[in-house]
Protein backbone atom coordinates (compact mmCIF):
# COMPACT_ATOMS: atom_id res chain seq x y z
CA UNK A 1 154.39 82.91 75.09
CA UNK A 2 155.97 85.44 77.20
CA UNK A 3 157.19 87.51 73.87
CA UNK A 4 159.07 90.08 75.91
CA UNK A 5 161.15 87.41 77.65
CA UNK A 6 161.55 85.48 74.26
CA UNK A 7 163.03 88.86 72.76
CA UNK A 8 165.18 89.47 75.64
CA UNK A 9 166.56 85.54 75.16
CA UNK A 10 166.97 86.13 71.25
CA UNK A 11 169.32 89.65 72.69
CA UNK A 12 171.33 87.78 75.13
CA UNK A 13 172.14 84.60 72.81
CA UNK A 14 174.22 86.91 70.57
CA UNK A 15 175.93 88.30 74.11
CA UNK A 16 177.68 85.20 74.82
CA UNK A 17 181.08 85.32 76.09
CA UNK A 18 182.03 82.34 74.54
CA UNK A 19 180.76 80.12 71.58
CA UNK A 20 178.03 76.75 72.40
CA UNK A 21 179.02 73.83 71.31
CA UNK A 22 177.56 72.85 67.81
CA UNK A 23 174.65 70.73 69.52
CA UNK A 24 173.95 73.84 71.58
CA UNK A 25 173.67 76.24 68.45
CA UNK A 26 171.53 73.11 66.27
CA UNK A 27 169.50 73.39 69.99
CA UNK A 28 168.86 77.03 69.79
CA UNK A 29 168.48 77.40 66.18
CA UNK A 30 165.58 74.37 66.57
CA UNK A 31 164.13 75.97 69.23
CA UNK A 32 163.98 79.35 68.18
CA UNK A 33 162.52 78.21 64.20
CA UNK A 34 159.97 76.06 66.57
CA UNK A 35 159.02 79.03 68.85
CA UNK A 36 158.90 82.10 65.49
CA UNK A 37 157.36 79.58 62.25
CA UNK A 38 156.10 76.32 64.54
CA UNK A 39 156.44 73.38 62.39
CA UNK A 40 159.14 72.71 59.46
CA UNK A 41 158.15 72.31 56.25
CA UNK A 42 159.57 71.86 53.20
CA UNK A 43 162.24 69.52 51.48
CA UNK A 44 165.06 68.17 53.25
CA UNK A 45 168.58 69.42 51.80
CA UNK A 46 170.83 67.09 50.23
CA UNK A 47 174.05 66.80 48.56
CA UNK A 48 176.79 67.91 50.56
CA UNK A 49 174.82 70.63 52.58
CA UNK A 50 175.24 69.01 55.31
CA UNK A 51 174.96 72.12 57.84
CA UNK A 52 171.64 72.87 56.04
CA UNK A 53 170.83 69.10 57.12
CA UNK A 54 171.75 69.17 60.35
CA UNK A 55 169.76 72.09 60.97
CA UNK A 56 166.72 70.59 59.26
CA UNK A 57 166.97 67.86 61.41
CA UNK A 58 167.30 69.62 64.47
CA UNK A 59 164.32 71.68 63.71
CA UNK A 60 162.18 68.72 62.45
CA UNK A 61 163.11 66.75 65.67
CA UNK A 62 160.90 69.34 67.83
CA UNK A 63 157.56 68.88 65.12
CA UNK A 64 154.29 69.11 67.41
CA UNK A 65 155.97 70.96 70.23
CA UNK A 66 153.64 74.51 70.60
CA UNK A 67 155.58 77.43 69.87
CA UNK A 68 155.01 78.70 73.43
CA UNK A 69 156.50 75.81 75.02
CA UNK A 70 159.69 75.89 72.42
CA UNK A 71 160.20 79.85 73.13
CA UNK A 72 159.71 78.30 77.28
CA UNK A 73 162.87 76.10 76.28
CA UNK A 74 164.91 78.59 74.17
CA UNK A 75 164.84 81.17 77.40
CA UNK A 76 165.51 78.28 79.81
CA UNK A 77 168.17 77.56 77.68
CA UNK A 78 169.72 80.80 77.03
CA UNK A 79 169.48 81.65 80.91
CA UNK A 80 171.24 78.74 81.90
CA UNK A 81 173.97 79.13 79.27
CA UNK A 82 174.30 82.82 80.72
CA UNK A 83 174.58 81.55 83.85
CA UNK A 84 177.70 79.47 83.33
CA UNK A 85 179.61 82.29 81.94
């Protein structure tokens, strides 16, 4: 992983002009857990958390991708929101 790049990525995501779309954020927020802790673990949240659930999902939806090639996707990602703005 290019860890410099990733960093610079992580910087720029909070520079937005203008706020992703909830699947974009749930994208990012997957990508970036995959890329920093690799795999989820841990119990699923119920009840009516269902922000906390969505994110679990999200994140669990990526298990088995390498952490490099999640970071690869976060910058990809972040670049080409950046470069709509």
């Amino acid at each position: 992983m290019n860890k410099e790049a990733f960093e610079q990525a992580v910087k720029n995501s909070k520079t937005l002009k203008s706020k992703p779309s909830n699947d974009i954020l749930l994208k990012l927020y997957s990508l970036y857990k995959q890329a920093t802790e690799g795999d989820i673990s841990g119990e699923r949240p119920g009840g009516f958390d269902f922000k906390g659930q969505a994110k679990y999902d999200a994140w669990e939806s990526l298990k088995g991708k390498s952490s490099d090639e999640a970071a690869q996707e976060y910058i990809d990602l972040v670049n080409s929101l950046l470069s709509k703005q």
